[in-house]
N, C-alpha and C. Protein backbone atom coordinates (compact mmCIF):
# COMPACT_ATOMS: atom_id res chain seq x y z
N UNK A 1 95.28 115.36 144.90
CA UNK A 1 95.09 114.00 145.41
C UNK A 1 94.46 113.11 144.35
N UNK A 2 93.19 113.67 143.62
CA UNK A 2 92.18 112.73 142.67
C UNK A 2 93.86 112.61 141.11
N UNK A 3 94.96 113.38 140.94
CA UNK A 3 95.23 113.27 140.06
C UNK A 3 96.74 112.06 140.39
N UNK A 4 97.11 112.23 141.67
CA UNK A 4 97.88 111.41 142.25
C UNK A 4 97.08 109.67 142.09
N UNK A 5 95.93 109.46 142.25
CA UNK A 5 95.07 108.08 142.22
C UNK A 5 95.24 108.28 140.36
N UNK A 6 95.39 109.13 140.10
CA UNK A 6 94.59 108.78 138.51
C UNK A 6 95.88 107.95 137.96
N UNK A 7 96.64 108.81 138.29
CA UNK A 7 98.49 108.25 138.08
C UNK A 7 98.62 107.10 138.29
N UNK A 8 98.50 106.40 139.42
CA UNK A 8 98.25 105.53 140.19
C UNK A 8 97.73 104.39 139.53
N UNK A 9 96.77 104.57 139.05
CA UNK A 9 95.54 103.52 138.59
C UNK A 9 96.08 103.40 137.31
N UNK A 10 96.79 104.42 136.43
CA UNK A 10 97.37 104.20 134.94
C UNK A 10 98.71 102.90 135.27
N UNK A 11 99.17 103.46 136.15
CA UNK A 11 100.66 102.49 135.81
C UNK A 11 100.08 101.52 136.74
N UNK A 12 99.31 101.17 137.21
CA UNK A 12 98.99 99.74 137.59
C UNK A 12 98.33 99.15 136.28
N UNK A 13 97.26 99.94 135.72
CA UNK A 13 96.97 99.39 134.53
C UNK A 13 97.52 99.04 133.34
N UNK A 14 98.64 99.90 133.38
CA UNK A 14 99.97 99.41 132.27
C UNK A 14 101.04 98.32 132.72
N UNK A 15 101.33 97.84 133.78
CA UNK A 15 101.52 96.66 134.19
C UNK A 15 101.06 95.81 133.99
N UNK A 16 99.85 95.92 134.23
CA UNK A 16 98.72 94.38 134.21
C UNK A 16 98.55 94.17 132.48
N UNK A 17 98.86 95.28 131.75
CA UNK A 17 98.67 94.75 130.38
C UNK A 17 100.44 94.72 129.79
N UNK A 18 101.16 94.76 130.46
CA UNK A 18 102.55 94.50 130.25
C UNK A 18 102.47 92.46 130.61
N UNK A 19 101.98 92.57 131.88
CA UNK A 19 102.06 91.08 132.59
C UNK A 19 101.55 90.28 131.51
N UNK A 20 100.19 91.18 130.47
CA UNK A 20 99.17 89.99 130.41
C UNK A 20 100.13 89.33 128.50
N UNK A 21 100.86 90.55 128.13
CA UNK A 21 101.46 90.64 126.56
C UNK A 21 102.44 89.59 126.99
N UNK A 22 103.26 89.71 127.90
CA UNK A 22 104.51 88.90 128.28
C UNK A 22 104.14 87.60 128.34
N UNK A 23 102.98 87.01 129.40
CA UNK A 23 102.22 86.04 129.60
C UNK A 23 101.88 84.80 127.58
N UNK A 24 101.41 85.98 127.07
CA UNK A 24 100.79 85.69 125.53
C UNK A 24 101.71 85.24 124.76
N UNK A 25 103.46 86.22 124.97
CA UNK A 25 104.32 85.63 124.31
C UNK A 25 104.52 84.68 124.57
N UNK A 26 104.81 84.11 125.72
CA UNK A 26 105.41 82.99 126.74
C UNK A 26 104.78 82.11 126.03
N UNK A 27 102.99 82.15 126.23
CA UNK A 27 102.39 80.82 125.63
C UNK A 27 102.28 80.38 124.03
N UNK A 28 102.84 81.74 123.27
CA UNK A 28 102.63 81.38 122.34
C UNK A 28 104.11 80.58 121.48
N UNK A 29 105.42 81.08 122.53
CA UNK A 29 106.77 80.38 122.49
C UNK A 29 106.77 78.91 122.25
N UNK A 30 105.69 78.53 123.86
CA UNK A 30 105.45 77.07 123.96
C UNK A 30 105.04 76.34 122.54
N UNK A 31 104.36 77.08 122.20
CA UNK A 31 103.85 76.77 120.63
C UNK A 31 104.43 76.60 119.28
N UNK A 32 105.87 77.04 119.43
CA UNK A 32 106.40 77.48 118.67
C UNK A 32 106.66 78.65 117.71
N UNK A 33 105.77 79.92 118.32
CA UNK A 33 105.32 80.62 117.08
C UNK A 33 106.17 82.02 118.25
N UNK A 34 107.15 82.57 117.56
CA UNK A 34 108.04 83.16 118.08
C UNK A 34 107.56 84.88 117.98
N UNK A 35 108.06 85.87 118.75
CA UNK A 35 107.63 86.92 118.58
C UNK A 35 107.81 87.47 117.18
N UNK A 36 109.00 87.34 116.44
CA UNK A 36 109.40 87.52 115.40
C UNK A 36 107.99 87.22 114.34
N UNK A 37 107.32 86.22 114.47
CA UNK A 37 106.15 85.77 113.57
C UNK A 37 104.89 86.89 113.96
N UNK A 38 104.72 86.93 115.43
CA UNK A 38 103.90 87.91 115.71
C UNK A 38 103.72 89.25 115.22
N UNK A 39 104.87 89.46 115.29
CA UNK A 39 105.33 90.81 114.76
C UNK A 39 104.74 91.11 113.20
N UNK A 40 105.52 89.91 112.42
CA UNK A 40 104.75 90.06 111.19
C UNK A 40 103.25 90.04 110.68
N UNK A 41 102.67 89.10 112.16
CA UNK A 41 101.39 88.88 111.57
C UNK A 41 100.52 90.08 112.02
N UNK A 42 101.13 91.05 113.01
CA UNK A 42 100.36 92.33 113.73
C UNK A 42 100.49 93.20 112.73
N UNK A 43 101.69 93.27 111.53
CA UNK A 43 101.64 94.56 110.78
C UNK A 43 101.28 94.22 109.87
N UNK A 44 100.76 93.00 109.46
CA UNK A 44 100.17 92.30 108.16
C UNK A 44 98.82 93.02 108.66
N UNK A 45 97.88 92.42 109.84
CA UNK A 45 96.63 93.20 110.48
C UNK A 45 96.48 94.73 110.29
N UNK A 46 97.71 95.72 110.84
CA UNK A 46 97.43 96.72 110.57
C UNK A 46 97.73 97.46 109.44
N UNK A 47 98.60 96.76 108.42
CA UNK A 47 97.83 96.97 106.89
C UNK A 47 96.97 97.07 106.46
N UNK A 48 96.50 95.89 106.57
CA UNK A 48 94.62 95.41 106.09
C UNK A 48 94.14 96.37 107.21
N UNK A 49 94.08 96.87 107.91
CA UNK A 49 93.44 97.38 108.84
C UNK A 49 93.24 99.16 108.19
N UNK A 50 94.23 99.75 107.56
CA UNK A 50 94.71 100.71 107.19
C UNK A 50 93.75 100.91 105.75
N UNK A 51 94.16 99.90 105.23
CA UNK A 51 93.60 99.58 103.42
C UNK A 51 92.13 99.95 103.70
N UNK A 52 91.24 99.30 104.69
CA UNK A 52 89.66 99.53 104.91
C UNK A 52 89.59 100.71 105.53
N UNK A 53 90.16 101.41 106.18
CA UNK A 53 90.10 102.42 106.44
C UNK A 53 90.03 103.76 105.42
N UNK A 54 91.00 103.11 104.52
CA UNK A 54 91.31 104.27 103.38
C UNK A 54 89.81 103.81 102.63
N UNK A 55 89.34 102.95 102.74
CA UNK A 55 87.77 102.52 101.94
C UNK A 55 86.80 103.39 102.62
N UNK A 56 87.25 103.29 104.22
CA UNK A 56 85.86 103.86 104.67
C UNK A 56 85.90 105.38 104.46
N UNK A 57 87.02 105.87 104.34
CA UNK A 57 87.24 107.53 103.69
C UNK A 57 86.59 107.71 103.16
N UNK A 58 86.77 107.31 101.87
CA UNK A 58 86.65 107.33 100.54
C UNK A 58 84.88 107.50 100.65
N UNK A 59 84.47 106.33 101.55
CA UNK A 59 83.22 106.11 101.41
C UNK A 59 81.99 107.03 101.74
N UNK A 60 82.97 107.29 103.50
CA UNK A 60 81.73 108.66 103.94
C UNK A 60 82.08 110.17 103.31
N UNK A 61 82.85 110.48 102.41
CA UNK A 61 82.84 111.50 101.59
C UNK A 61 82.40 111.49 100.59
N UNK A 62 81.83 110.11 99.86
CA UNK A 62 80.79 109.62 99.07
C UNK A 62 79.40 110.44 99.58
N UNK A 63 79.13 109.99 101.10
CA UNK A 63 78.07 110.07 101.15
C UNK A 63 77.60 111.84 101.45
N UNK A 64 78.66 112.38 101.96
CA UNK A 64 78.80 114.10 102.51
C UNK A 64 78.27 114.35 100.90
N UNK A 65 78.84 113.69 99.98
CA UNK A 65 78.62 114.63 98.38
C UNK A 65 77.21 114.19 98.28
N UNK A 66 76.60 112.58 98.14
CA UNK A 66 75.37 112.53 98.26
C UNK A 66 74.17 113.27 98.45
N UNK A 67 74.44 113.62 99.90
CA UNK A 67 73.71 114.37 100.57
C UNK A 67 73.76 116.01 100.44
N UNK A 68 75.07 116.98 100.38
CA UNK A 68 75.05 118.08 99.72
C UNK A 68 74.35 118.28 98.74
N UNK A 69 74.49 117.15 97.63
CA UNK A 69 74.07 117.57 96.45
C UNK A 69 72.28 116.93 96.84
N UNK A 70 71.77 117.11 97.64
CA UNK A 70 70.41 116.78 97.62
C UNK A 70 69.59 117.90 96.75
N UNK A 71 68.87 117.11 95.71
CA UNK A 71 67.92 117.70 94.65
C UNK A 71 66.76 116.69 94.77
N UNK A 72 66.53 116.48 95.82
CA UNK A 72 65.06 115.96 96.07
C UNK A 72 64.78 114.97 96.49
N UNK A 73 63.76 114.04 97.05
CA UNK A 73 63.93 112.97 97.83
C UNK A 73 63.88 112.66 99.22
N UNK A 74 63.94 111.79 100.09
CA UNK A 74 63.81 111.40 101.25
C UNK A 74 65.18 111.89 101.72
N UNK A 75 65.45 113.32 102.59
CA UNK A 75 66.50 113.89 102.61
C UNK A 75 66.28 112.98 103.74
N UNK A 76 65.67 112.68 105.25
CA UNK A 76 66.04 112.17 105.76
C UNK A 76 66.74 110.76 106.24
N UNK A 77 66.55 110.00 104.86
CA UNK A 77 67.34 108.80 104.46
C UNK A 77 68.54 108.76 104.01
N UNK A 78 69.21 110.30 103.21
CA UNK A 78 70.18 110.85 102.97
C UNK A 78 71.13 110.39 104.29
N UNK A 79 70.54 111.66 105.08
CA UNK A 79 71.23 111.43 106.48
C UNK A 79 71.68 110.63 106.92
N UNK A 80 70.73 109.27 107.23
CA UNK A 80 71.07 107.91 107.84
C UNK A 80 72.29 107.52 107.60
N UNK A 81 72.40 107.41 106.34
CA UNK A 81 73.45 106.61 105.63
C UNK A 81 74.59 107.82 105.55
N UNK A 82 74.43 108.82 105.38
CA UNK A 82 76.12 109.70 105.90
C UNK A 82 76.00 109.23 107.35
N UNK A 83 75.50 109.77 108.42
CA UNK A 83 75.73 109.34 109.71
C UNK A 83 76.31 107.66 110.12
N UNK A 84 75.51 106.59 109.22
CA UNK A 84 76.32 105.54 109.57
C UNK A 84 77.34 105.31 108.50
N UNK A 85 77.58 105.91 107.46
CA UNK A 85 78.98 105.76 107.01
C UNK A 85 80.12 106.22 107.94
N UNK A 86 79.55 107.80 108.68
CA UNK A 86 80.54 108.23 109.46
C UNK A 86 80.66 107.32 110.62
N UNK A 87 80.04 106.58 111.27
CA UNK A 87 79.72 105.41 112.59
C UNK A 87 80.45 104.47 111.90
N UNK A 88 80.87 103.95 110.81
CA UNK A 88 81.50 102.98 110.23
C UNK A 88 83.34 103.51 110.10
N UNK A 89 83.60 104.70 109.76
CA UNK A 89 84.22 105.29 110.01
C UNK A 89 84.98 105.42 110.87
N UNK A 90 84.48 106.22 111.72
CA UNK A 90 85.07 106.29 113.05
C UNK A 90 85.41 104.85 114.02
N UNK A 91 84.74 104.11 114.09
CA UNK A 91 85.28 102.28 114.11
C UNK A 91 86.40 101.82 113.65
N UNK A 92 86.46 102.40 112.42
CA UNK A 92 87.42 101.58 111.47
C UNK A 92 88.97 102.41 111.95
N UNK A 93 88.49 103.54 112.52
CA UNK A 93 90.03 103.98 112.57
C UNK A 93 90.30 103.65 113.92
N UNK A 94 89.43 103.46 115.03
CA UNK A 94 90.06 103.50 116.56
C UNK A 94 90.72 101.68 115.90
N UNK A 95 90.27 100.69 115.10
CA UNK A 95 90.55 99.86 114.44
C UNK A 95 92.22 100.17 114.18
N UNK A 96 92.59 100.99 113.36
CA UNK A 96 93.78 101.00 113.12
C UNK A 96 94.52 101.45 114.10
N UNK A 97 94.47 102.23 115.17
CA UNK A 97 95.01 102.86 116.18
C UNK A 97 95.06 101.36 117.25
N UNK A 98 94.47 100.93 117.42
CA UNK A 98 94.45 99.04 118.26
C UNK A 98 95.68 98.58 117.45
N UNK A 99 95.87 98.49 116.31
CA UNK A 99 96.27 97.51 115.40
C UNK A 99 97.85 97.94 115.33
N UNK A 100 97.93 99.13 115.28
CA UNK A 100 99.02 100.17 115.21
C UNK A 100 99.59 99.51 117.10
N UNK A 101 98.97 100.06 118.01
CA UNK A 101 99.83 99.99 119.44
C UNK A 101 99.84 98.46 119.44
N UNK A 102 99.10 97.48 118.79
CA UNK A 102 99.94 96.21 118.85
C UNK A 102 101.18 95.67 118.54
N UNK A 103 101.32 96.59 117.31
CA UNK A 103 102.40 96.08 116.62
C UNK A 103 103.87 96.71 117.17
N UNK A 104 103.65 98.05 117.96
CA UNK A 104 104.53 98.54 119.31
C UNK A 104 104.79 97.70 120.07
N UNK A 105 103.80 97.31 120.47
CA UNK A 105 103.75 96.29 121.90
C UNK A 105 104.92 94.98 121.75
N UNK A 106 104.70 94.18 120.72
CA UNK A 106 105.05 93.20 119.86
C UNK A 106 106.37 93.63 119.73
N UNK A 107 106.69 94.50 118.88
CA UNK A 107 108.29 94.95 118.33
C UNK A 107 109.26 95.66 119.61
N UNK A 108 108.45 96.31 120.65
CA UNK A 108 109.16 96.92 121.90
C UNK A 108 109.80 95.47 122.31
N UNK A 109 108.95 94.69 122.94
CA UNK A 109 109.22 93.05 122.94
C UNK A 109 110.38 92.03 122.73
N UNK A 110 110.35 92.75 121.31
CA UNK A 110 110.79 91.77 120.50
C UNK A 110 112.39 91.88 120.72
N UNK A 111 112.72 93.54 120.73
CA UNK A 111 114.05 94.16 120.45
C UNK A 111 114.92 93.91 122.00
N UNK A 112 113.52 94.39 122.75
CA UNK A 112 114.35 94.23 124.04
C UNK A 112 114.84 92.66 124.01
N UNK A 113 114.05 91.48 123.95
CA UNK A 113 114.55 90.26 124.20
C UNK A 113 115.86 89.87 123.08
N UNK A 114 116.14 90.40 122.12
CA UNK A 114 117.13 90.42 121.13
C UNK A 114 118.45 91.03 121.76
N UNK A 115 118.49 92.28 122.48
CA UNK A 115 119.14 92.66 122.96
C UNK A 115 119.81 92.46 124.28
N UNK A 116 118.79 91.47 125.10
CA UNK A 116 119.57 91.00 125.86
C UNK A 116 120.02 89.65 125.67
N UNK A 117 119.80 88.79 124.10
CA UNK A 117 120.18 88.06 123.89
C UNK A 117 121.67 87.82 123.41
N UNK A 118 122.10 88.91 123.08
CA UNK A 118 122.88 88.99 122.45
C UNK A 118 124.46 88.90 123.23
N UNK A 119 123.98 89.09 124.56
CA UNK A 119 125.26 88.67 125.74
C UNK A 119 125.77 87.43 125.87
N UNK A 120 124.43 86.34 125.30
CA UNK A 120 124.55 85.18 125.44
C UNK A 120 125.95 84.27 124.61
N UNK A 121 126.04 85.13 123.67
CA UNK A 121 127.26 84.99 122.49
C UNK A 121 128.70 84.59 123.01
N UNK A 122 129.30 83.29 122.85
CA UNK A 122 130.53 83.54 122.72
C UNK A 122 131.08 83.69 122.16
N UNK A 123 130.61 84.18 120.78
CA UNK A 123 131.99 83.83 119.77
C UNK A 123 131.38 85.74 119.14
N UNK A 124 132.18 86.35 119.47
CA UNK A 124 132.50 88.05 119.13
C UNK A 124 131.70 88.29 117.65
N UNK A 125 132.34 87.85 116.60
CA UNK A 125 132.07 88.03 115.42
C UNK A 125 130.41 87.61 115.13
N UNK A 126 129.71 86.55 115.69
CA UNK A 126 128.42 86.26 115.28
C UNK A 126 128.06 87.25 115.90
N UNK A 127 127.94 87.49 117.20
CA UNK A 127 127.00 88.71 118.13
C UNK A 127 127.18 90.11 117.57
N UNK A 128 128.67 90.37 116.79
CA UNK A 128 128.29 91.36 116.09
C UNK A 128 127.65 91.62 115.17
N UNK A 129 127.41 90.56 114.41
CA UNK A 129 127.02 90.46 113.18
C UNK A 129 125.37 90.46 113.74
N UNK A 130 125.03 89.51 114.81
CA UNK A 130 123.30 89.74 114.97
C UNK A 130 122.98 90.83 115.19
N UNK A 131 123.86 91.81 116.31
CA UNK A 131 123.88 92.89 116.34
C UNK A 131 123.25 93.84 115.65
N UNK A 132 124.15 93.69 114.36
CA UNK A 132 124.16 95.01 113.00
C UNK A 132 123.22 94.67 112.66
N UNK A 133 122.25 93.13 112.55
CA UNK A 133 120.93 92.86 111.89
C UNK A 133 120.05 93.62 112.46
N UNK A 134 120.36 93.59 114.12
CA UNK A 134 119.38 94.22 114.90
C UNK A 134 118.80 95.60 114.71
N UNK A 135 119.97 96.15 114.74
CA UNK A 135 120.15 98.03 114.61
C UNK A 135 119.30 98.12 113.10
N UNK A 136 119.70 97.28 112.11
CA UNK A 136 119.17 97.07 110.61
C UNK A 136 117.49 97.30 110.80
N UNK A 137 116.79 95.88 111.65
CA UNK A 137 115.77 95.60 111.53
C UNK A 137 115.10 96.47 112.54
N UNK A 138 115.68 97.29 113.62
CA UNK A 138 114.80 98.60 114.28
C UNK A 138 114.79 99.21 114.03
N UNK A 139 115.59 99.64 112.53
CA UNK A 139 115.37 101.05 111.41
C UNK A 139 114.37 101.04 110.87
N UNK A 140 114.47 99.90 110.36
CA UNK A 140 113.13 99.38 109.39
C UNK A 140 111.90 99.56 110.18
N UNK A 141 111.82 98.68 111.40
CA UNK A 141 110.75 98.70 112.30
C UNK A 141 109.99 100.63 112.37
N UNK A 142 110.96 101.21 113.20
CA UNK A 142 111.19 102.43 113.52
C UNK A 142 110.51 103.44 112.24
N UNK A 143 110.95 103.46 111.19
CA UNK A 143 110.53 103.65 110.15
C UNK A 143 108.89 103.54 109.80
N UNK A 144 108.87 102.28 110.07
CA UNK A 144 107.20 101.61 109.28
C UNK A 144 106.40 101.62 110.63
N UNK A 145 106.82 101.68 111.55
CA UNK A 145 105.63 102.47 113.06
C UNK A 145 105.39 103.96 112.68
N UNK A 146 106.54 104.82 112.80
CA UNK A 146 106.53 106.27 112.17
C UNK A 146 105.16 107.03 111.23
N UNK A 147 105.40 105.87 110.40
CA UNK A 147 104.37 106.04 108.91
C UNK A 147 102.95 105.88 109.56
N UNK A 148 103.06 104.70 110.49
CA UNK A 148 101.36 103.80 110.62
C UNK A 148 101.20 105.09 111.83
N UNK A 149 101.85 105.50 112.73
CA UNK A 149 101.56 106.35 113.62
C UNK A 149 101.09 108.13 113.07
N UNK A 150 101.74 108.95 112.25
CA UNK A 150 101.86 109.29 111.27
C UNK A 150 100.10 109.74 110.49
N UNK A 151 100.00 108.21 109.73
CA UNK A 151 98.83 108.00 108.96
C UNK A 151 97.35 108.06 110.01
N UNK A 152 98.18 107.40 111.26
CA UNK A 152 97.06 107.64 112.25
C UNK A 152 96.37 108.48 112.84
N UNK A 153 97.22 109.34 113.12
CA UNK A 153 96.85 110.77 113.81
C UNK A 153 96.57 111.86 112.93
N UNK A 154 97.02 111.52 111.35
CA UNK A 154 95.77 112.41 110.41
C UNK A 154 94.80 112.06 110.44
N UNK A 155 94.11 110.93 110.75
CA UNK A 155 92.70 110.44 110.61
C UNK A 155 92.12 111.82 111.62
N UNK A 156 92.91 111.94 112.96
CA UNK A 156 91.64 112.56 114.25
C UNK A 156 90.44 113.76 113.28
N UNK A 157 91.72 114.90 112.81
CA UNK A 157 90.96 116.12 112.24
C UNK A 157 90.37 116.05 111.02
N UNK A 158 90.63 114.63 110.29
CA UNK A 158 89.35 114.79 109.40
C UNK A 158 88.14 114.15 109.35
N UNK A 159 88.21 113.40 110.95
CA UNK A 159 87.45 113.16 111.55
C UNK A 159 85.92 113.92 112.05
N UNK A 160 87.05 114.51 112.66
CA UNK A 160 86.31 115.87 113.75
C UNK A 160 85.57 116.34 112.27
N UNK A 161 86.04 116.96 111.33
CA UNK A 161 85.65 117.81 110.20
C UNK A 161 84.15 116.93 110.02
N UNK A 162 84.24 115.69 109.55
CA UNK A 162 82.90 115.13 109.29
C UNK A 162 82.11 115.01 110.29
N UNK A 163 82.51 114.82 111.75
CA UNK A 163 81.68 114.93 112.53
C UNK A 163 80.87 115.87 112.99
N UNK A 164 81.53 117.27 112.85
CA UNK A 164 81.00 118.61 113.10
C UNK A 164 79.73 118.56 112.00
N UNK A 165 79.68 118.10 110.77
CA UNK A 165 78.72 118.44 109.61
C UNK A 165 78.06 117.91 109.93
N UNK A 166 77.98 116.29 110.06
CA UNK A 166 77.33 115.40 110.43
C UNK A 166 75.89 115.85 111.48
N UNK A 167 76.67 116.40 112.42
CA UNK A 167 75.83 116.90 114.09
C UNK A 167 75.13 118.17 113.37
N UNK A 168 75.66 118.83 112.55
CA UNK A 168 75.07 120.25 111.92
C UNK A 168 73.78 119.48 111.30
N UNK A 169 74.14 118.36 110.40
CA UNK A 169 72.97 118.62 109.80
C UNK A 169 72.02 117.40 110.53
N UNK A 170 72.24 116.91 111.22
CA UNK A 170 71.23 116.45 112.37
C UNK A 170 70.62 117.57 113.36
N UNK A 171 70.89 118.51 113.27
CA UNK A 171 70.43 119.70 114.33
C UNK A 171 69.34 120.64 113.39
N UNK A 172 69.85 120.94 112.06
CA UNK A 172 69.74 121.43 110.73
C UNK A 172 69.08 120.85 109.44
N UNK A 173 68.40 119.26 109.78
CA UNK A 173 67.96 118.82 108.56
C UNK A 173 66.86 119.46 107.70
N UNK A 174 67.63 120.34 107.11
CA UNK A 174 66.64 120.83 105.54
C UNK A 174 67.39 121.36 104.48
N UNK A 175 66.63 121.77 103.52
CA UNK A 175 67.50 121.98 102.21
C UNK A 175 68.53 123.59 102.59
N UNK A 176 67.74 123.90 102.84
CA UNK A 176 68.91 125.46 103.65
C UNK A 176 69.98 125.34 104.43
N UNK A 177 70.62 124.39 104.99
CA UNK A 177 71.51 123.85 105.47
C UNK A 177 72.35 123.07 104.73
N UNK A 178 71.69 122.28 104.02
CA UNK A 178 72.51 121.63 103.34
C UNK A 178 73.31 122.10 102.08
N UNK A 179 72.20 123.15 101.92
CA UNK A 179 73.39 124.35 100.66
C UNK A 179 74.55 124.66 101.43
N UNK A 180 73.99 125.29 102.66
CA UNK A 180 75.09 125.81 103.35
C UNK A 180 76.48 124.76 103.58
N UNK A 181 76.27 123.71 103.51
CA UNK A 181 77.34 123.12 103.24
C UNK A 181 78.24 122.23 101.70
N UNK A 182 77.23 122.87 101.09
CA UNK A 182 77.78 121.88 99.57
C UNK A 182 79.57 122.35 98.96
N UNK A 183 79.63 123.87 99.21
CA UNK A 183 80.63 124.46 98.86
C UNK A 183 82.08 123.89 99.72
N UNK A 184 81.15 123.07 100.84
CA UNK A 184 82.67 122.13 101.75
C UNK A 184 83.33 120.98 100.87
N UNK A 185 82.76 120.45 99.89
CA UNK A 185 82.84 119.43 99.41
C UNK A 185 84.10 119.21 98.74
N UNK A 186 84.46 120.29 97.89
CA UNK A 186 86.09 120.33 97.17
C UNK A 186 87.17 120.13 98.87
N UNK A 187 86.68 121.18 99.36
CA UNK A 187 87.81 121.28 100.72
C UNK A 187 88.02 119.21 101.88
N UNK A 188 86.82 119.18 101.25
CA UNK A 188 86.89 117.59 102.65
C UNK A 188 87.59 116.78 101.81
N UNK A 189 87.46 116.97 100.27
CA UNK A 189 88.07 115.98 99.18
C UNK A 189 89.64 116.14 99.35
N UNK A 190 90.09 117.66 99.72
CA UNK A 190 91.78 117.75 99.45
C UNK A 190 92.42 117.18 100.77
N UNK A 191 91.24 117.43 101.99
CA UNK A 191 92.16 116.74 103.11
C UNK A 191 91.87 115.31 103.04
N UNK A 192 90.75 114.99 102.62
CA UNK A 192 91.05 113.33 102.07
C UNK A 192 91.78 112.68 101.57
N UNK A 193 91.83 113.26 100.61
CA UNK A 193 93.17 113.02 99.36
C UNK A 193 94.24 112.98 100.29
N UNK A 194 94.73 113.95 101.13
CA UNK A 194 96.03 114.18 101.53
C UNK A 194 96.16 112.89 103.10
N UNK A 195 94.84 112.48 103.75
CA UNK A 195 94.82 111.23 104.30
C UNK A 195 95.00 109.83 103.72
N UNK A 196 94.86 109.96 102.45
CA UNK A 196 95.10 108.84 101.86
C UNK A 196 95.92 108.14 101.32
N UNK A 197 96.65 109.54 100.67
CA UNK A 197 98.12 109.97 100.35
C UNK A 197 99.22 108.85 101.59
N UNK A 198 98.85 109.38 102.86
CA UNK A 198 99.73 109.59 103.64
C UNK A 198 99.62 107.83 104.12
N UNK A 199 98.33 107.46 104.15
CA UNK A 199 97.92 105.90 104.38
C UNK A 199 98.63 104.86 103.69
N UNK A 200 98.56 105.54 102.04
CA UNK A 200 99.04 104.72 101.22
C UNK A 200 100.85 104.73 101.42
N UNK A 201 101.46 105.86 101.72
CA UNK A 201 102.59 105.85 102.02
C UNK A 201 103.03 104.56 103.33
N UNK A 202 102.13 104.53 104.62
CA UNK A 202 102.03 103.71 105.68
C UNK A 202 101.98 102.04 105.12
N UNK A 203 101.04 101.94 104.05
CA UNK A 203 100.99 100.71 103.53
C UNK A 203 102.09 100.15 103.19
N UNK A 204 102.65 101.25 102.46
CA UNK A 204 104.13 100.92 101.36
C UNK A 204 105.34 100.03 102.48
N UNK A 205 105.03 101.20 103.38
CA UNK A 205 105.86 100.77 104.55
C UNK A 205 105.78 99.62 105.45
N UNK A 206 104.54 99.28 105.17
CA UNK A 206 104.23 97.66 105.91
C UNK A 206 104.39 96.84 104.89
N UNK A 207 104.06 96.98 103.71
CA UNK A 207 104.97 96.17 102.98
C UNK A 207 106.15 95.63 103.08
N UNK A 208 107.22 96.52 103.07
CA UNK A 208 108.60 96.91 102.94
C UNK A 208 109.13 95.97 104.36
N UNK A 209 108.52 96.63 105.00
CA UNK A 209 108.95 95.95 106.27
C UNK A 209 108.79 93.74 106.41
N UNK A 210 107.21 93.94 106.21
CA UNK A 210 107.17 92.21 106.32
C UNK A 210 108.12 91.97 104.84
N UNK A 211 108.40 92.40 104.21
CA UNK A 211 109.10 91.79 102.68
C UNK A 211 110.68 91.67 103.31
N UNK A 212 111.22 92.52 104.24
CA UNK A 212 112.74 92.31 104.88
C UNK A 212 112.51 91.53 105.56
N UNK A 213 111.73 91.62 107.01
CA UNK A 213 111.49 90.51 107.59
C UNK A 213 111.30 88.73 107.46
N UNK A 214 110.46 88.70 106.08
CA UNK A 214 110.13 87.67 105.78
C UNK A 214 111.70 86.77 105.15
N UNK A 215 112.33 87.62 104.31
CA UNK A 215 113.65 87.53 103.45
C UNK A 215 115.05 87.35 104.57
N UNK A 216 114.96 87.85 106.01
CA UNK A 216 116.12 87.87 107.12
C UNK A 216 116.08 86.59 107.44
């Protein structure tokens, strides 16, 4: 019964944020500023959104080495600043994951209203031709969500990885612990590397994409 309401309460809640996106286009039509623009300006966001992310990587594995390598000092100030690098962190990516289902939201949108535009046609040869643009530009689309979705869901586990240390050495703050973790430091660097790798690939792809878009 409690999982029948839970059901329940989801697809009412995915309605009401279906109503409220549809609503946003509508007013922003009135305006002149067409989904097509939206679109570009949501994956322009979750670029930049992506790029600081790959900063904040970079950054709280700065601070994991910091702090490993503690040889003396206010270890508990160490801490602070890994813990809120990782709090900066973890922000920055539910950040890209927002930024990412917008640009779904937006392009689901976009294709459907394209597609039923396309009945509107009388003359055969143009509607085919918007057509083939269409199928063109949801490759592309299809493609450069893939990547940002992709880039996204490597973030969770190297997430979790810093978070587990993080809580260790908040449970654990002293120099005996923190040896115990210095030898992690090559290993958090290769799955970093390989998150960043994969980000920068996502970027390429939001590139690529607003550069066709912008040029159609």
């Amino acid at each position: 019964m409690e999982t029948s309401k839970n059901v329940w309460a989801i697809a009412v809640l995915t309605l009401l944020v279906v109503a409220c996106e549809s609503a946003y286009y509508n007013t922003m039509e009135r305006f002149g500023v067409e989904k097509r623009d939206i679109l570009i300006d949501r994956v322009e966001a979750a670029r930049t959104s992506q790029q600081e992310a790959k900063e904040e990587f970079s950054s709280v594995l700065e601070q994991f080495r910091a702090t490993v390598d503690f040889d003396g000092g206010e270890l508990e100030e160490k801490y602070d600043r890994l813990s809120a690098a990782y709090d900066d962190t973890a922000s920055q990516a539910q950040e890209v994951r927002d930024r990412v289902d917008a640009v779904e939201s937006v392009g689901t949108a976009l294709f459907a209203e394209w597609e039923s535009e396309l009945h509107q046609y009388s003359d055969r040869a143009l509607r085919a031709q918007s057509q083939q643009q269409m199928r063109a530009t949801r490759r592309e689309f299809d493609t450069t969500v893939a990547a940002m979705n992709k880039a996204a869901k490597s973030m969770d586990p190297v997430l979790e990885v810093f978070e587990d240390r993080v809580l260790f050495l908040k449970h654990n703050l002293n120099a005996r612990a923190i040896a115990a973790l210095k030898p992690e430091s090559s290993k958090l660097q290769a799955r970093v590397d390989t998150l960043l790798r994969e980000m920068e690939a996502a970027i390429e792809e939001a590139d690529r994409f607003i550069a066709s878009m912008s040029t159609a």
